[in-house]
Protein backbone atom coordinates (compact mmCIF):
# COMPACT_ATOMS: atom_id res chain seq x y z
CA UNK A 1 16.10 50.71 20.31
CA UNK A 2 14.87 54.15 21.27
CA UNK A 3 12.91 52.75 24.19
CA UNK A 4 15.68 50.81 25.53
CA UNK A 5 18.00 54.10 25.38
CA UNK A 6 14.80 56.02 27.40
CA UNK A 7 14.33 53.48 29.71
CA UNK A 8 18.28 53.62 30.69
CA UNK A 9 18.20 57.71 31.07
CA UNK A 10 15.33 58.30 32.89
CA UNK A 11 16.00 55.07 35.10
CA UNK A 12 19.47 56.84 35.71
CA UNK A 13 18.22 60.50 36.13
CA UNK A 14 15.95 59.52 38.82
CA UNK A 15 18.03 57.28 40.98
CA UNK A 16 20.99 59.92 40.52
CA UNK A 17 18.55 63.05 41.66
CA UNK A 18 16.56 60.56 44.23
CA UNK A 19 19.45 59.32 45.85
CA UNK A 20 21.03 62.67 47.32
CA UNK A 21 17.65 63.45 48.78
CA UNK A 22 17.02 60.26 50.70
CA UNK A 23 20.82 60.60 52.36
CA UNK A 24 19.43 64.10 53.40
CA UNK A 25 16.22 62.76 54.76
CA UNK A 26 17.92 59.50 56.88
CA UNK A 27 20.75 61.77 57.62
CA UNK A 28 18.06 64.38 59.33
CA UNK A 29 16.29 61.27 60.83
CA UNK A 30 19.63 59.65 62.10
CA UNK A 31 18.91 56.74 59.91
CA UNK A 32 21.89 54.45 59.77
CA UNK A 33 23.52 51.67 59.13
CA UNK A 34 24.27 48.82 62.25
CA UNK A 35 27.71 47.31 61.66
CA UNK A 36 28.63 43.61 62.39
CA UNK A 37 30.93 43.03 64.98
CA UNK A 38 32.38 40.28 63.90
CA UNK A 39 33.27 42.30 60.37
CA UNK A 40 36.50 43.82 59.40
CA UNK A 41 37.93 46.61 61.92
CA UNK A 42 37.71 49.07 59.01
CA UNK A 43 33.67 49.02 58.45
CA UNK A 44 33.17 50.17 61.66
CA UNK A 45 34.08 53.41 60.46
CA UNK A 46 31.10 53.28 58.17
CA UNK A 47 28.52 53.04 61.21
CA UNK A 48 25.86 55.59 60.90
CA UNK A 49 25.83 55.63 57.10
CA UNK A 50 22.41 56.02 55.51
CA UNK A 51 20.31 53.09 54.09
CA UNK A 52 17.78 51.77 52.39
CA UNK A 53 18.88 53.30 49.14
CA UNK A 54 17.57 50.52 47.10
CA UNK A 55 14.52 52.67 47.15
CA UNK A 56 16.29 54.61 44.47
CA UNK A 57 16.80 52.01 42.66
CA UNK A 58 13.39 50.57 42.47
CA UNK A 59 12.01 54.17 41.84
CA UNK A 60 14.39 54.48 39.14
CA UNK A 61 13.67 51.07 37.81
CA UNK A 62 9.54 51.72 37.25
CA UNK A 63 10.37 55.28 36.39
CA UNK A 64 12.65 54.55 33.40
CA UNK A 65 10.34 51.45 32.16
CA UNK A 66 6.96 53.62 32.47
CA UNK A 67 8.88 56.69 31.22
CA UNK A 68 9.91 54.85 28.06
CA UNK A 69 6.81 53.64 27.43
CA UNK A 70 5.01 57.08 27.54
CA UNK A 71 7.59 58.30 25.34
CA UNK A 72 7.75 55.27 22.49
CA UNK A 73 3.99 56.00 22.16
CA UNK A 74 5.17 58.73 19.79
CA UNK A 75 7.41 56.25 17.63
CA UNK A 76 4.93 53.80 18.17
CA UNK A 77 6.63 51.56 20.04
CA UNK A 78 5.54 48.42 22.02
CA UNK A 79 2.99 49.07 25.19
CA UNK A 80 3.68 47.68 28.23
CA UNK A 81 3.67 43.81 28.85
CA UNK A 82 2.97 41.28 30.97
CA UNK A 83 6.43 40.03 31.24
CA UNK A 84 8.13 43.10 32.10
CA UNK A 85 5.21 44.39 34.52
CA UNK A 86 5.56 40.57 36.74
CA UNK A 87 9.61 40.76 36.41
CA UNK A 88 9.28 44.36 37.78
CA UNK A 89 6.09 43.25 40.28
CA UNK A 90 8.45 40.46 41.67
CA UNK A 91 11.92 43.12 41.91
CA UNK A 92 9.47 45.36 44.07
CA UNK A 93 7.90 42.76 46.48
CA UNK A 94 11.33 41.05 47.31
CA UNK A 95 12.19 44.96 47.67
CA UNK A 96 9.30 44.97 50.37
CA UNK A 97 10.36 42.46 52.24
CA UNK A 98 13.95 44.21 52.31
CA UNK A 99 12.26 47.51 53.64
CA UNK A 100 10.60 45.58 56.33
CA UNK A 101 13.92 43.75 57.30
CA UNK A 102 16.02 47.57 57.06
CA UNK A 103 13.40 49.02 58.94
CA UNK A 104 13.51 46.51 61.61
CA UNK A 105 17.61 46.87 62.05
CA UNK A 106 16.92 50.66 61.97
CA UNK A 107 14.15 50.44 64.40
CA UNK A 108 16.27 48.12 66.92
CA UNK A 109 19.97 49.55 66.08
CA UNK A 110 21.24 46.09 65.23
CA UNK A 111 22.83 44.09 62.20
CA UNK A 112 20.18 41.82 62.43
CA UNK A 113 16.73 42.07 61.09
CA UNK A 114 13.72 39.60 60.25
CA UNK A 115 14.39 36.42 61.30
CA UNK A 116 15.55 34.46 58.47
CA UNK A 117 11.81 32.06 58.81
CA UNK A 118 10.14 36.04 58.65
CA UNK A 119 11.93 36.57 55.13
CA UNK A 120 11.75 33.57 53.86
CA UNK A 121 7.96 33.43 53.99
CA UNK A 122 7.89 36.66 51.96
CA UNK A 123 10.54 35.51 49.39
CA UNK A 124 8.56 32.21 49.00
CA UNK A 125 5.24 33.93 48.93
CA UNK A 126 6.09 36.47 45.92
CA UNK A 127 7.44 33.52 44.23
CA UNK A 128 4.42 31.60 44.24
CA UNK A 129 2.28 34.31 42.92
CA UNK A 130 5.29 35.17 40.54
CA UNK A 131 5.25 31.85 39.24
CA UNK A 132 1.66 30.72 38.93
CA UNK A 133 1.42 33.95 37.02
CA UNK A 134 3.75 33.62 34.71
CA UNK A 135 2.07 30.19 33.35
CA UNK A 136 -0.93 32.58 32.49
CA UNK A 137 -1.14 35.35 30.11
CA UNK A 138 -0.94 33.78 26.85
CA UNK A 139 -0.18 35.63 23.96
CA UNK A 140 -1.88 35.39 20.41
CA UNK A 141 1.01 32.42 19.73
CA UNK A 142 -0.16 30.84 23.05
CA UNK A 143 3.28 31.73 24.56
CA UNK A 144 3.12 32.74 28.33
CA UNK A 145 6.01 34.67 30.24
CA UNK A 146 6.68 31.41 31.44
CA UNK A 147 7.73 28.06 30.47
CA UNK A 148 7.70 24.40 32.40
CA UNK A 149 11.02 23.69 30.04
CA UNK A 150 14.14 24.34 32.36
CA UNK A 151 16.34 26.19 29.58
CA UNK A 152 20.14 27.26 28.74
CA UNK A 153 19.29 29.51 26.13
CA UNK A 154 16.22 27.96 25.25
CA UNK A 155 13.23 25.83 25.66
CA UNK A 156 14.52 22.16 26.17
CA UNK A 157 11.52 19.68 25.71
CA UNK A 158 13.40 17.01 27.28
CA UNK A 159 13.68 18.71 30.78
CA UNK A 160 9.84 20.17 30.62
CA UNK A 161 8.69 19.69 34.54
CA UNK A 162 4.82 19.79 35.79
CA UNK A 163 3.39 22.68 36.87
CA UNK A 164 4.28 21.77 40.92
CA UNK A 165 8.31 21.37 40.16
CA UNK A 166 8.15 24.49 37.95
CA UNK A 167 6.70 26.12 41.15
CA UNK A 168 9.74 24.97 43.02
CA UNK A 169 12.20 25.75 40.77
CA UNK A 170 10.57 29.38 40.57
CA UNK A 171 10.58 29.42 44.75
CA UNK A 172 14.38 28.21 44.58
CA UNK A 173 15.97 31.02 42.29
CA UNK A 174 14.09 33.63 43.87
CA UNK A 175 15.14 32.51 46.98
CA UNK A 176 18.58 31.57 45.74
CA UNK A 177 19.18 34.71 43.25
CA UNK A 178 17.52 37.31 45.96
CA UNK A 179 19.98 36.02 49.18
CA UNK A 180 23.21 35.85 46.67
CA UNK A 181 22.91 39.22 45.77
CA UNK A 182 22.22 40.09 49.40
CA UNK A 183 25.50 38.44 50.29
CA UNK A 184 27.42 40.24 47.75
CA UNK A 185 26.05 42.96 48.98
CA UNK A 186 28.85 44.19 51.89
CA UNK A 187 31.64 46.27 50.47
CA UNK A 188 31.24 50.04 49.03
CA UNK A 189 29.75 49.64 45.30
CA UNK A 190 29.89 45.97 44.94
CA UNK A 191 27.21 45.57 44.07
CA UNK A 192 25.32 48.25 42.40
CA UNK A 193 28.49 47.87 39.93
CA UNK A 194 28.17 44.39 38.89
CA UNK A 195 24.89 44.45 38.88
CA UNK A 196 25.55 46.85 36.21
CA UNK A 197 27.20 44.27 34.13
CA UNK A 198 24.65 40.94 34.40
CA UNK A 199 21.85 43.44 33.27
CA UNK A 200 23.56 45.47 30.96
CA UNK A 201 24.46 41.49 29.47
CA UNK A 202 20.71 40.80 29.27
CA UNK A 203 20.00 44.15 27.38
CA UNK A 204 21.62 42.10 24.79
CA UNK A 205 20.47 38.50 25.25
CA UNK A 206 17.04 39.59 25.33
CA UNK A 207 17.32 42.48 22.52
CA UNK A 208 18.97 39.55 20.39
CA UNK A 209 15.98 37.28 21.30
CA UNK A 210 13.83 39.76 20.02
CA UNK A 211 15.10 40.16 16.65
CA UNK A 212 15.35 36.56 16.26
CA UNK A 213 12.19 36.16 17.26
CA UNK A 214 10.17 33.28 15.91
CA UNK A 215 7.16 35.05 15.57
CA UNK A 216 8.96 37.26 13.90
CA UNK A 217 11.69 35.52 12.05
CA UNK A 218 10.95 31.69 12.10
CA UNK A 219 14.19 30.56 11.22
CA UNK A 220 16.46 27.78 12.94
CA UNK A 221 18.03 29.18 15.84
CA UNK A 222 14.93 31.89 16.34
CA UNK A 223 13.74 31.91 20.52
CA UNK A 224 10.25 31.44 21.77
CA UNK A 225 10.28 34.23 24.00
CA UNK A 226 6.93 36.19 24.83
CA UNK A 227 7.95 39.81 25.53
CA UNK A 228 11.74 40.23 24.71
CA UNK A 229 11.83 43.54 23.59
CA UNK A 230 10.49 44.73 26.85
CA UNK A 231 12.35 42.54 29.12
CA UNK A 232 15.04 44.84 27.67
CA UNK A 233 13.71 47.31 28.42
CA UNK A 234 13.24 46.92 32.06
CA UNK A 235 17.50 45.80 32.19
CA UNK A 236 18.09 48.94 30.42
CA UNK A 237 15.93 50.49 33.57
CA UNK A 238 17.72 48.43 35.82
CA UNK A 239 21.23 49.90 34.55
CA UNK A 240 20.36 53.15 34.96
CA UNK A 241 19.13 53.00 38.02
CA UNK A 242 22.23 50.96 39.59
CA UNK A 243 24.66 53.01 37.95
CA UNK A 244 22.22 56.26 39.40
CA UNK A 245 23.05 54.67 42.69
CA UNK A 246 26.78 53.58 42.12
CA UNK A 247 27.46 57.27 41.75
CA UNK A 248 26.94 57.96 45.43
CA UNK A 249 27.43 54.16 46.69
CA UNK A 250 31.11 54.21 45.74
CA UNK A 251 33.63 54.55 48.02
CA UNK A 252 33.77 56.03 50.08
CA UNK A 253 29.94 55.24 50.36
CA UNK A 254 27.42 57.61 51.20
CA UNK A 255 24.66 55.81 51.21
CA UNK A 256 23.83 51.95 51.18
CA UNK A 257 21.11 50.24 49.22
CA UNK A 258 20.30 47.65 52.13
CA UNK A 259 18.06 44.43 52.04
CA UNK A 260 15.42 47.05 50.23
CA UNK A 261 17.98 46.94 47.09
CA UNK A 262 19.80 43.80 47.40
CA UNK A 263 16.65 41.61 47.47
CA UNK A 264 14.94 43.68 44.62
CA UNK A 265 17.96 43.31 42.42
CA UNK A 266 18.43 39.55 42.77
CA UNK A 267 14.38 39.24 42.44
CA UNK A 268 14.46 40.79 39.62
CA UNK A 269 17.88 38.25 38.25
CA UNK A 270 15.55 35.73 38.93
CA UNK A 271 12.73 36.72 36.87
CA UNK A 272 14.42 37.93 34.05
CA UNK A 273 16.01 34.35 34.01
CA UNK A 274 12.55 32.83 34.43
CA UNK A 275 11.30 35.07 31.96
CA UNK A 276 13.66 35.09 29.10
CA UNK A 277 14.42 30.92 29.14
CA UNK A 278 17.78 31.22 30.37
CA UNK A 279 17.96 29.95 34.19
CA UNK A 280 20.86 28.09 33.24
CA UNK A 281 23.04 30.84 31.32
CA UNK A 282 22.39 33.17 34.18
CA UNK A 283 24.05 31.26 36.53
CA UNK A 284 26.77 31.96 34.30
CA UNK A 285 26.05 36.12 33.76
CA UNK A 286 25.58 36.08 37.57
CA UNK A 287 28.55 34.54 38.72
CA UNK A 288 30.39 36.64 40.63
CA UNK A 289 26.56 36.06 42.83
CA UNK A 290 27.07 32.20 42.76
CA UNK A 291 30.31 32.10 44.28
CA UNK A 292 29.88 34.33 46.90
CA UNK A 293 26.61 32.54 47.83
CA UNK A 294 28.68 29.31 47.67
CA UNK A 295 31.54 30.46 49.50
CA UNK A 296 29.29 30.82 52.68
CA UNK A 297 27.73 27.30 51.97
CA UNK A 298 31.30 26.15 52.18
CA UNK A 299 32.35 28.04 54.97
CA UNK A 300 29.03 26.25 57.29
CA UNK A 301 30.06 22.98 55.58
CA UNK A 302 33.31 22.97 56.74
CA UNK A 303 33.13 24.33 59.93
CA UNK A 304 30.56 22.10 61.14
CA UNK A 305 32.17 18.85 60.12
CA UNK A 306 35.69 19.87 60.84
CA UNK A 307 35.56 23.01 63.09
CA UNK A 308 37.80 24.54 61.13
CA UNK A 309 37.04 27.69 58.77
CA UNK A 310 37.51 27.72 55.01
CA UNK A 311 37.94 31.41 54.95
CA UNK A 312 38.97 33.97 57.26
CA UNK A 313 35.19 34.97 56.95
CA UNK A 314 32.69 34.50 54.74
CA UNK A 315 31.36 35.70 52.33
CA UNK A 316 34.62 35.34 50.60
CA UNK A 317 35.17 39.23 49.50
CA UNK A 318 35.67 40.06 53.68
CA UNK A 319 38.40 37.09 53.12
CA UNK A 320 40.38 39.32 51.17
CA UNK A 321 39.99 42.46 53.41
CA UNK A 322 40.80 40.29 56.22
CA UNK A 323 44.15 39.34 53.74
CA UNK A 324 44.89 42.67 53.70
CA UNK A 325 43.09 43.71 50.23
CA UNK A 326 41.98 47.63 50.37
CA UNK A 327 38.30 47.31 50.28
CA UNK A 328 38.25 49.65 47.12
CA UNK A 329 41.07 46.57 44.96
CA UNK A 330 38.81 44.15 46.10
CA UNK A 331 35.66 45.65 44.75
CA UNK A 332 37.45 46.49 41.55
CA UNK A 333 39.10 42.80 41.44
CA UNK A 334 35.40 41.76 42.06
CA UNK A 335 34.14 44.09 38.97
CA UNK A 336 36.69 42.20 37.26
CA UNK A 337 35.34 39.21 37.86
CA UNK A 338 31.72 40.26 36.78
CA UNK A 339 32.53 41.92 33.90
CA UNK A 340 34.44 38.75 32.82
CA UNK A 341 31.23 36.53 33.36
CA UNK A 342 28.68 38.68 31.95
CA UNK A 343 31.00 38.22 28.69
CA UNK A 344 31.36 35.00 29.36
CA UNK A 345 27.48 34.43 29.62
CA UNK A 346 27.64 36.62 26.46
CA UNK A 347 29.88 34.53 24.32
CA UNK A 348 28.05 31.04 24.95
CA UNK A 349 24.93 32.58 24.20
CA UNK A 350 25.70 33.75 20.90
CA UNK A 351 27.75 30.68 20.52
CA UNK A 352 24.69 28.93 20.92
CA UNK A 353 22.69 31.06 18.06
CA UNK A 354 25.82 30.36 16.03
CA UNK A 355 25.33 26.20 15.93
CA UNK A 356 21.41 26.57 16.29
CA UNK A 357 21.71 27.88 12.67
């Protein structure tokens, strides 16, 4: 428990302290943020506005894990692990391709940035390696970080898949998981904030996995999960190091995380899901993601077979500004909205544990 409570205060200290000094360094650079046209009138006040904050977060993120880890050697506490080293590896090479992608908008002062072909080859690519790695590593149970078993809460024999479709599910909710939180990723503290809650939800799932363990506690209802305690750790990292960020991404915003956070963040949703058996339940702790993703899917649906458009614009939170929502009650109606499904992903979880007994 100690570790867990490091890894969230050092993840937090740093992205808090780091954050301030890369708005000084863009701001010196005249490193800012393109604007869409096509976006609400009232963003194009926020032209100019520094980005690629999600460098904070990632530095944050590896800070507060390794941090804890150097300082549970004293309570002898668990080393690092496999697990939380490839959910963290795959967070920081999504996070790569979002640097490249800033750096090209910043480079070319436009809203645009890789071509979508250009980012999909990297999301694909660190899903690959993400995946065929976490089918290795096993421990001294012959567990791996990985399973072929598509789970709810846990490993379902009857939907185990061969090693090629667990590839492709691995390449889908990276790709799916990284370009959902990308989405979301448009109004002042959106998502730094709910991001907040889905990981802050798994700090429990997988702290509760741990101490029903069944290498620990073989009991019905115990999870076969290889590194748990760790994986909570790295949420608890992840925490800090959005709510580090929040503190100077709320509105007004002073800074933006960019593709470099958005992409890291929903990388690293997709491993802990991969990770911890739950693809399933995280589509429930996540959303607030899953709807906004869909709501674009929709909105190119519709307008291509009826020329018509479903929303004023999509994703659906501009729908609301364009409704005349404040941008500040939508992101709070949108907090809402998370903190609601994290519960909710929360509650059927332990529901589960409850009739597993």
């Amino acid at each position: 428990m100690r570790q867990i409570m490091f890894s969230a205060m050092i993840g937090l200290a740093v992205s808090i302290v780091l954050t301030p000094v890369l708005i000084r360094i863009f701001s010196a650079r005249k490193v800012g943020q393109e604007i869409r046209s096509d976006g609400p009138a009232s963003h194009f006040a926020k032209r100019g506005t520094p980005t690629m904050g999600g460098i904070a977060i990632i530095v944050g993120m590896w800070a507060g894990y390794l941090g804890s880890h150097l300082l549970g050697i004293r309570y002898d506490a668990e080393g690092v692990t496999v697990s939380g080293l490839l959910v963290l590896g795959l967070a920081t090479a999504l996070g790569g391709v979002g640097f490249v992608d800033d750096f090209i908008k910043l480079r070319n002062r436009r809203s645009l940035g890789l071509k979508a072909s250009g980012k999909y080859v990297g999301q694909l690519g660190a899903a690959v390696i993400f995946g065929v790695l976490a089918m290795r590593f096993p421990d001294a149970t012959g567990l791996t970080p990985g399973s072929r078993q598509l789970s709810f809460v846990r490993d379902n024999a009857i939907m185990a898949m061969w090693t090629g479709f667990f590839l492709l599910l691995v390449c889908f909710l990276v790709v799916a998981w990284s370009n959902a939180v990308n989405i979301t990723d448009g109004l002042d503290g959106l998502a730094a904030g709910s991001m907040s809650m889905a990981l802050g939800a798994y700090v429990l799932i997988t702290f509760w996995q741990f101490m029903h363990a069944c290498s620990v506690r073989p009991s019905a209802g115990c999870y076969s999960v290889r590194d748990p305690l760790d994986l909570a750790v790295v949420c608890a990292a992840g925490v800090g190091a959005c709510l580090g960020f929040l503190w100077w991404n709320a509105a007004p915003a002073k800074i933006y995380m960019g593709d470099t956070g958005s992409l890291a963040l929903g990388g690293l949703l997709a491993g802990l899901s991969v990770t911890s058996r739950t693809e399933i339940l995280m589509a429930v702790v996540g959303a607030l993601y899953c709807a906004e993703i869909l709501s674009v899917v929709l909105q190119i649906a519709v307008y291509r077979t009826t020329h018509n458009r479903l929303f004023k614009m999509a994703p659906f939170h501009h729908h609301f500004e364009l409704g005349g929502w404040a941008e500040t009650t939508v992101v709070i109606r949108f907090w809402l909205l998370a903190g609601l499904s994290a519960a909710a992903g929360l509650m059927l979880f332990y529901g589960e544990h409850l009739s597993a007994r």
